[in-house]
Protein backbone atom coordinates (compact mmCIF):
# COMPACT_ATOMS: atom_id res chain seq x y z
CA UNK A 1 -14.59 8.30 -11.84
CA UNK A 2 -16.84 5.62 -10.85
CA UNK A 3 -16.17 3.96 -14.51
CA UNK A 4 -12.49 3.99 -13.36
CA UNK A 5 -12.86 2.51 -9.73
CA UNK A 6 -14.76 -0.33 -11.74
CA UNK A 7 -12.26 -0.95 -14.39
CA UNK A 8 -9.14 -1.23 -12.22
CA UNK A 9 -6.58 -3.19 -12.73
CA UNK A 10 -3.08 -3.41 -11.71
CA UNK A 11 -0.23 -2.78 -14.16
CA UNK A 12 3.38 -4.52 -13.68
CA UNK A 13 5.04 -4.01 -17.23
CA UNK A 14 5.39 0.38 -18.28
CA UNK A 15 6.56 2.29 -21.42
CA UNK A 16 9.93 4.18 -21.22
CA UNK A 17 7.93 7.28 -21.27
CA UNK A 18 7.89 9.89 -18.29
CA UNK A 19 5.19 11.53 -16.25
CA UNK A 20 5.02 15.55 -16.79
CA UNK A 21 5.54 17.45 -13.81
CA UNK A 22 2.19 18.99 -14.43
CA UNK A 23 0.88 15.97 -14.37
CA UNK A 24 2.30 14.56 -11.36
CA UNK A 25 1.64 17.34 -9.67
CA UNK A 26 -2.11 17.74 -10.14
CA UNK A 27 -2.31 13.51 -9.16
CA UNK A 28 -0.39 14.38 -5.93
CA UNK A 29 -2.68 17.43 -4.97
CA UNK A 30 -5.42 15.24 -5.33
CA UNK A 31 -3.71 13.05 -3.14
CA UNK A 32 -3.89 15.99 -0.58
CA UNK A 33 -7.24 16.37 -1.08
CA UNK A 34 -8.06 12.82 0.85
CA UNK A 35 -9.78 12.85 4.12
CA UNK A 36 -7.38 13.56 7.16
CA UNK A 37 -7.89 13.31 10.79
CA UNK A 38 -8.43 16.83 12.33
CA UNK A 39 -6.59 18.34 9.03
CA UNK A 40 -3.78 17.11 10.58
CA UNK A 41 -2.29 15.50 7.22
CA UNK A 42 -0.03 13.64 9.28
CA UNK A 43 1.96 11.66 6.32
CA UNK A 44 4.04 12.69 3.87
CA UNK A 45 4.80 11.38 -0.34
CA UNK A 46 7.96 10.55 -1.27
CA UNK A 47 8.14 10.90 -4.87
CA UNK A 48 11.37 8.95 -6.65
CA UNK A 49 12.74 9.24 -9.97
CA UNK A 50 16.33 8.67 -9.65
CA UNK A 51 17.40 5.73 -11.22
CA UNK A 52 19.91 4.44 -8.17
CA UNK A 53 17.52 5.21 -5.77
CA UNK A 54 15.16 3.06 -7.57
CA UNK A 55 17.10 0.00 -7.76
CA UNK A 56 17.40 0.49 -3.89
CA UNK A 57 13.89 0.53 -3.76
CA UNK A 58 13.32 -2.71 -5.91
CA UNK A 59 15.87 -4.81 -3.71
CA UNK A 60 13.85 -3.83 -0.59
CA UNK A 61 10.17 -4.24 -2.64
CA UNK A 62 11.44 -8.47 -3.48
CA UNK A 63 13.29 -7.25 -6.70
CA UNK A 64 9.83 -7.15 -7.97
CA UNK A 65 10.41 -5.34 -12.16
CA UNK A 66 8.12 -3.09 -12.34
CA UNK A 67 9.61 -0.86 -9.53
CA UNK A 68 12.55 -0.38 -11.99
CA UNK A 69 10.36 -0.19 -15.48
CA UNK A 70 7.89 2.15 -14.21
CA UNK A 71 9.37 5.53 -13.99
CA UNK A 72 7.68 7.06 -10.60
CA UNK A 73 7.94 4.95 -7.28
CA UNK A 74 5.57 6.82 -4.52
CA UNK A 75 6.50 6.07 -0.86
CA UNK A 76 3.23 7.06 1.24
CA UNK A 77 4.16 7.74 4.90
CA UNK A 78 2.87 8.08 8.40
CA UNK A 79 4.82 11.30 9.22
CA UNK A 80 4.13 13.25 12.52
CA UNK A 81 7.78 14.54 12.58
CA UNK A 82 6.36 17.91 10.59
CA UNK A 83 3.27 18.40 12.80
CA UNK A 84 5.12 17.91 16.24
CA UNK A 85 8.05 20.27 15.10
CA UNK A 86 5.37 22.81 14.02
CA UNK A 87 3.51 22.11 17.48
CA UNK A 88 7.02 22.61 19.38
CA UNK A 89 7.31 26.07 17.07
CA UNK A 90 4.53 27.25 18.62
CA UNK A 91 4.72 26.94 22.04
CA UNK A 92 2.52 23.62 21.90
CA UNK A 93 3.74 20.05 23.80
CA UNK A 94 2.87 17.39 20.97
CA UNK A 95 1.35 13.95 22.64
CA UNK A 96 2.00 12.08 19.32
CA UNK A 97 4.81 9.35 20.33
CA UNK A 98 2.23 6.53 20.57
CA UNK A 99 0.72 3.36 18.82
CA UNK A 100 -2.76 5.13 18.50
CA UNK A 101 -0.74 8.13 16.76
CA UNK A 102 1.46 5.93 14.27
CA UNK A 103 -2.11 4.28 13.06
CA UNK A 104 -3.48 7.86 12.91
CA UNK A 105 -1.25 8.90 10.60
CA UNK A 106 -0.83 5.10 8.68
CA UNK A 107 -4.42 5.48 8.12
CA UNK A 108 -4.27 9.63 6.51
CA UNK A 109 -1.60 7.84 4.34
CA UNK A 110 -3.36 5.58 3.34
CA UNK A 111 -6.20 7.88 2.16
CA UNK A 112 -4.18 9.62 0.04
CA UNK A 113 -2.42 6.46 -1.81
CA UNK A 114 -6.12 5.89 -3.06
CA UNK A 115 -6.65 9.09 -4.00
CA UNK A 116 -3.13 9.35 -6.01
CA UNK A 117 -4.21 5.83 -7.47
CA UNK A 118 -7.68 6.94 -8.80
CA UNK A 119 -6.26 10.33 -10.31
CA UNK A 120 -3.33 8.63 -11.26
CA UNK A 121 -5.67 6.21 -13.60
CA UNK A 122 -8.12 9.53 -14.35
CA UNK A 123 -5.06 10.89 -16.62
CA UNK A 124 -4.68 7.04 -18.29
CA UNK A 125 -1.68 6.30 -16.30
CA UNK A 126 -1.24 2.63 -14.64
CA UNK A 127 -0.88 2.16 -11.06
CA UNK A 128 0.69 -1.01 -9.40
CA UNK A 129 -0.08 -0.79 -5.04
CA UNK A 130 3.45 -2.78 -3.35
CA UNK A 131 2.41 -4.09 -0.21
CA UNK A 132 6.05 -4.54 0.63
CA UNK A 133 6.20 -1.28 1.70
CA UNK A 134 6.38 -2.55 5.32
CA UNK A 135 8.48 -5.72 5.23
CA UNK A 136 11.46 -4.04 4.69
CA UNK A 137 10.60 -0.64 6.10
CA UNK A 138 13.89 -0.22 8.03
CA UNK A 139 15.84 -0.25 4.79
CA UNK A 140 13.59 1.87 3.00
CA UNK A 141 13.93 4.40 5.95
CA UNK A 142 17.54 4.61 5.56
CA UNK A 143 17.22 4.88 1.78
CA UNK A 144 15.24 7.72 1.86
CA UNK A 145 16.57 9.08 4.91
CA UNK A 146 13.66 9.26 6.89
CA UNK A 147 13.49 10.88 9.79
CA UNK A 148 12.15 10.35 13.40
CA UNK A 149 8.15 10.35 13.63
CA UNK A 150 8.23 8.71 10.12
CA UNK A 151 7.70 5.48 9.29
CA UNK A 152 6.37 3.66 5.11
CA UNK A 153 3.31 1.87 5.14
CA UNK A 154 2.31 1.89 1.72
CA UNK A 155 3.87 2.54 -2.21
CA UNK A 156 2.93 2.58 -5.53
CA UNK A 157 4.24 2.72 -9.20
CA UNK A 158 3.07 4.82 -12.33
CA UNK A 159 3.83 5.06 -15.29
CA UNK A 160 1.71 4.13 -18.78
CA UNK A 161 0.67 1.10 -19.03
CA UNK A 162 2.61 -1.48 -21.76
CA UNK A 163 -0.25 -4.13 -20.77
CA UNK A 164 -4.11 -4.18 -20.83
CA UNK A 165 -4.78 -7.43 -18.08
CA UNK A 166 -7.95 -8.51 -17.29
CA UNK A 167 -9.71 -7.40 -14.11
CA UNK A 168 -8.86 -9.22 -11.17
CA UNK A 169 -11.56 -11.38 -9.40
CA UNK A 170 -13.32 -10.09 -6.56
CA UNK A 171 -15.44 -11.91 -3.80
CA UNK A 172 -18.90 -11.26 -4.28
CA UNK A 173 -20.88 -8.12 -2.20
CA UNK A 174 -22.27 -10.55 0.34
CA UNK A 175 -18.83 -11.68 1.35
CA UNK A 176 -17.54 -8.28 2.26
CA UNK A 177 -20.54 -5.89 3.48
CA UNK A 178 -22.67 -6.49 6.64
CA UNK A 179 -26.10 -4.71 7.27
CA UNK A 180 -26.43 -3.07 10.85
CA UNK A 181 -23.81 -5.65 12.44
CA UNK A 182 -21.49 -7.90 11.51
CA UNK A 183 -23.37 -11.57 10.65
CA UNK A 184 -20.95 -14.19 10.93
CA UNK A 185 -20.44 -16.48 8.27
CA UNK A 186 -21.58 -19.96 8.00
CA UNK A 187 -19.76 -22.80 6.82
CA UNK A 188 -22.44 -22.83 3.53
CA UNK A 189 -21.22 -18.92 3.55
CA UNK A 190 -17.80 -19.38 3.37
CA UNK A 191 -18.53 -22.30 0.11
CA UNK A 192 -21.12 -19.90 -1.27
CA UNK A 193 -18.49 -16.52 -1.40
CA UNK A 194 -15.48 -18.56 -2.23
CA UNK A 195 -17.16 -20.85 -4.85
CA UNK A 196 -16.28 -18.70 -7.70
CA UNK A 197 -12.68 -17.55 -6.90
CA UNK A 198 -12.22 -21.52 -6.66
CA UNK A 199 -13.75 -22.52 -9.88
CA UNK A 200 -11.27 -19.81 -11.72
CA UNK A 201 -9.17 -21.35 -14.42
CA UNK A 202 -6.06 -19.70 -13.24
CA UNK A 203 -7.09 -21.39 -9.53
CA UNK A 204 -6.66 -24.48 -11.28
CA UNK A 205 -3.42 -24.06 -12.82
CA UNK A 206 -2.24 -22.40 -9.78
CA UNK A 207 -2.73 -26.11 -7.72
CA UNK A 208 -1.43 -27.89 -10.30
CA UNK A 209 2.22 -25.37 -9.97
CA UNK A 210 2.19 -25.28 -5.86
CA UNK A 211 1.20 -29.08 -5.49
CA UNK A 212 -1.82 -28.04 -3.54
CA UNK A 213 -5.18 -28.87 -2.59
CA UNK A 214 -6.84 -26.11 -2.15
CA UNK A 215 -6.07 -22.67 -3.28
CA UNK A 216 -6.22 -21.01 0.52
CA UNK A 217 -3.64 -23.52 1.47
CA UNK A 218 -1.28 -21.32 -1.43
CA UNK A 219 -1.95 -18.58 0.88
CA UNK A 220 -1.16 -20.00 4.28
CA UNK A 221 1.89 -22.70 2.92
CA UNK A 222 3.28 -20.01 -0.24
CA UNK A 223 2.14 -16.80 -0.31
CA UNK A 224 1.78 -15.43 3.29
CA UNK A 225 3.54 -17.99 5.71
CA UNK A 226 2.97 -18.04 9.61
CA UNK A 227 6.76 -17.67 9.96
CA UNK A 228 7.41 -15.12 7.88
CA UNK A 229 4.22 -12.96 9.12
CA UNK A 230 5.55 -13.70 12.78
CA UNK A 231 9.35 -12.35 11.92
CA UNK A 232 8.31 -9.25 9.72
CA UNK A 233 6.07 -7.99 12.52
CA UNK A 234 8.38 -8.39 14.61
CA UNK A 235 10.60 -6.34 12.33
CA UNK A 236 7.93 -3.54 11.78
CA UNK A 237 6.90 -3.40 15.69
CA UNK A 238 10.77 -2.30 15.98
CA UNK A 239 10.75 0.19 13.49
CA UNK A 240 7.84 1.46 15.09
CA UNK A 241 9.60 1.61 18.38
CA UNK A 242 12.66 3.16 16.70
CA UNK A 243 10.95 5.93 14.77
CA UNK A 244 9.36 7.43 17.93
CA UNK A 245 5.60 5.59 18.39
CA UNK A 246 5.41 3.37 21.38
CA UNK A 247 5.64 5.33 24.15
CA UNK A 248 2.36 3.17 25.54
CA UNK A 249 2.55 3.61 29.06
């Protein structure tokens, strides 16, 4: 497993051929297996297959290809609707309509995306994590008609792989793990940890295509704007509202 963590790498073009149930079904009970709050397992998978659904899917994900190519899409939700209705079965008054609960459950689903990624890769399948799980989570709720108490904060795609990429770069140990407390960094920090992911060839050629100077200035001016952070918060802070988890007072 550790041989697998090491070698990942994400996969954006699939073959045609499908995932046995078997084998979909033994990568989602390891997905079950994650850690969980209090054994709450307050999320919930939602496995799709169906071609129109799909496409749905890929409009909301940026009409990004591989949502269509590869032939499972995963959904991984924070879902308390299930746990409050069994609490309310049994004579119980759930307290679970808050910000604290929503990031309870965000965080269990979580968990279990990484697990269904790792065991995903254990059987040689590819896995590709969408991030834009949340931009357009309204949408994606009324695709796959989900209910109050449930909300998508992650998704992935597998399927075998049609590519073999390179390993992505990664910032060095020292720029990610802090002994005993957090040490802040110093401005010769920040040059040492970034030094490398700057020198990268594809760095380069990235400035030269964005007309930049630096490569974090593709990240605040291209990739990840102010404006659009501001407005899709805004968006998901709504959804939260609407699906039940800010009752704050």
């Amino acid at each position: 497993m550790l041989d697998i963590i090491l070698k990942h790498r994400s996969i954006r073009r699939y073959k045609s051929e499908d995932i046995d149930d078997e084998i979909l079904n033994t990568i989602l009970s390891a997905g079950t297996r994650a850690s969980t709050t209090g054994n709450m397992q307050v999320y919930s998978m939602v496995v799709t297959r169906d071609e129109d659904i799909k496409k749905q899917l890929w409009e909301c994900h940026f009409k990004q290809d591989m949502v269509l190519k590869a032939p499972v899409h995963i959904t991984f939700c924070a879902d308390f609707n299930r746990f409050n209705k069994w609490c309310l079965q049994r004579q119980a008054i759930p307290g679970y309509d808050n910000y604290l609960s929503f990031f309870t459950a965000a965080i269990d689903a979580l968990l279990v995306s990484q697990n269904v990624c790792l065991a995903a890769e254990e059987k040689g399948l590819g896995i590709c994590y969408l991030g834009t799980a949340t931009y357009n989570a309204r949408r994606i709720i009324d695709i796959l008609r989900l209910p109050s108490g449930v909300v998508p904060v992650a998704a992935v795609v597998l399927g075998y792989p049609d590519e073999e990429p390179g390993l992505t770069d990664r910032l060095p140990l020292e720029g990610v793990v802090h002994y005993d407390r957090y040490d802040d960094y110093t401005k010769e920090d920040i040059d040492r940890i970034y030094a490398d992911k700057e020198a990268l060839d594809q760095t380069r050629e990235l400035l030269e295509i964005n007309k930049k100077d630096t490569l974090a200035q593709i990240f605040t001016d291209n990739r990840y704007k102010r404006e659009d952070n501001i407005h899709f918060s805004r968006e998901f802070l709504d959804v939260i509202k609407e699906q039940g988890f800010m009752n704050n007072e």
